[in-house]
Protein backbone atom coordinates (compact mmCIF):
# COMPACT_ATOMS: atom_id res chain seq x y z
CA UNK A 1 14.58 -2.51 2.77
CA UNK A 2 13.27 -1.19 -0.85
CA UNK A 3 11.13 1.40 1.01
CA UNK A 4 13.90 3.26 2.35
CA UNK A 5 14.97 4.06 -1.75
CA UNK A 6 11.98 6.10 -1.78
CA UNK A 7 12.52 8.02 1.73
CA UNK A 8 15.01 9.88 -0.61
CA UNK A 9 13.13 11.01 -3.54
CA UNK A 10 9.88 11.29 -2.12
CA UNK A 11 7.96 14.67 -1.13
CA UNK A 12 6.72 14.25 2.96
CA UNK A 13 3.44 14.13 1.42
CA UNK A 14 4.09 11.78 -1.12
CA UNK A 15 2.03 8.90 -1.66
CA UNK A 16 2.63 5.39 -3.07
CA UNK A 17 0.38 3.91 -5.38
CA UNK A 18 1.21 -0.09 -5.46
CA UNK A 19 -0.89 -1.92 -7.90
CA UNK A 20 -0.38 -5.64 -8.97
CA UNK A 21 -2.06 -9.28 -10.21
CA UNK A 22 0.47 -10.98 -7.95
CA UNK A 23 -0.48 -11.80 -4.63
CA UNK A 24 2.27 -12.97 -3.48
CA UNK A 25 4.09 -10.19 -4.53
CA UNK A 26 0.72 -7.93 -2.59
CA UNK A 27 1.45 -9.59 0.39
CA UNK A 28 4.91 -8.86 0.68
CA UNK A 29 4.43 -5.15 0.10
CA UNK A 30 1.61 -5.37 2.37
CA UNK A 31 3.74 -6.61 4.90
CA UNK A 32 6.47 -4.61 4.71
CA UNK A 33 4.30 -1.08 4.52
CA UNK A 34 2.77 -2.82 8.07
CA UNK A 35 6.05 -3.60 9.44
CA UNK A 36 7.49 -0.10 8.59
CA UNK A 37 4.51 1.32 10.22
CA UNK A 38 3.58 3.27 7.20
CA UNK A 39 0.57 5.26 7.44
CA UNK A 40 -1.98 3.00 4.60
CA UNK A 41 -4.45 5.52 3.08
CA UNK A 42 -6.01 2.94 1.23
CA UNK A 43 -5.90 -0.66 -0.24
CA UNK A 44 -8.32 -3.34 -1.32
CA UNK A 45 -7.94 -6.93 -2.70
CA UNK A 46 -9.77 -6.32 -5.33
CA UNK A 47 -9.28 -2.91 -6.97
CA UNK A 48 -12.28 -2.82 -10.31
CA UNK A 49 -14.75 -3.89 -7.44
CA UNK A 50 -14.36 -1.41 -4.80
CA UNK A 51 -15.00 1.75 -3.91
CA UNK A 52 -11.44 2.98 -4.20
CA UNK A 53 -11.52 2.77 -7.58
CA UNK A 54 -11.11 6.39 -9.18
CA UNK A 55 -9.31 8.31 -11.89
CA UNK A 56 -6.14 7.88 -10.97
CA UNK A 57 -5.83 3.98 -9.84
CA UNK A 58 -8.16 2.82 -12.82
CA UNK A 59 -5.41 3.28 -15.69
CA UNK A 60 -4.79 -0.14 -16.48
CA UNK A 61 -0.86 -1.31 -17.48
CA UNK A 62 -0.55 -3.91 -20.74
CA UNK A 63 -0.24 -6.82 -18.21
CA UNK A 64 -2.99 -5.63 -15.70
CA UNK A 65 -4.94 -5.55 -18.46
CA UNK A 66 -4.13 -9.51 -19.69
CA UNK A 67 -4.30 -11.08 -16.15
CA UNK A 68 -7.86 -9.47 -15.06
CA UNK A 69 -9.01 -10.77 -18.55
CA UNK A 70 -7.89 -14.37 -17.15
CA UNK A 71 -9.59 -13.35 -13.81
CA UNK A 72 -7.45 -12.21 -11.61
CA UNK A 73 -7.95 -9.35 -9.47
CA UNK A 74 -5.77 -6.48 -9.49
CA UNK A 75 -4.45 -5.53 -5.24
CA UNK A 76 -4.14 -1.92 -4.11
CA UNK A 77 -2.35 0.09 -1.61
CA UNK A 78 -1.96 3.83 -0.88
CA UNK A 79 0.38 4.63 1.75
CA UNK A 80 2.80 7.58 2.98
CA UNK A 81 5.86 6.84 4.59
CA UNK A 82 5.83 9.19 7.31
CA UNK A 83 3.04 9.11 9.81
């Protein structure tokens, strides 16, 4: 499970910023944070339309930037590992 890689280098109180066009690819993260029983601090469907938009989720990558110009919406989740 590709969570597990990060049980290792994360801090207790890490947090995981997952952003992506692909929802598909949301889903499956989505899934597996829920199945893993991850503690989600935040996530929306639709990131430049919600309130959990802020400083540090707004920076947009070269190919975030190219697929919200075609429309699509940029997913979000914040989570922790541990509970």
């Amino acid at each position: 499970m590709f969570l597990n890689r990060y049980k290792n280098i994360l801090d207790k109180d890490g947090h995981i910023h997952f952003k992506t066009d692909n929802t598909p690819i949301y889903r499956f993260a989505l899934r597996s944070v829920l199945e893993n029983k991850c503690t989600i601090l935040e996530k929306t469907d639709d990131l430049y339309h919600s309130a959990v938009l802020n400083t540090y989720n707004s920076i947009p990558a070269y190919f975030e930037t190219l697929f919200r110009e075609q429309g699509e919406a940029i997913k979000y989740i914040r989570f922790q590992l541990w509970g």
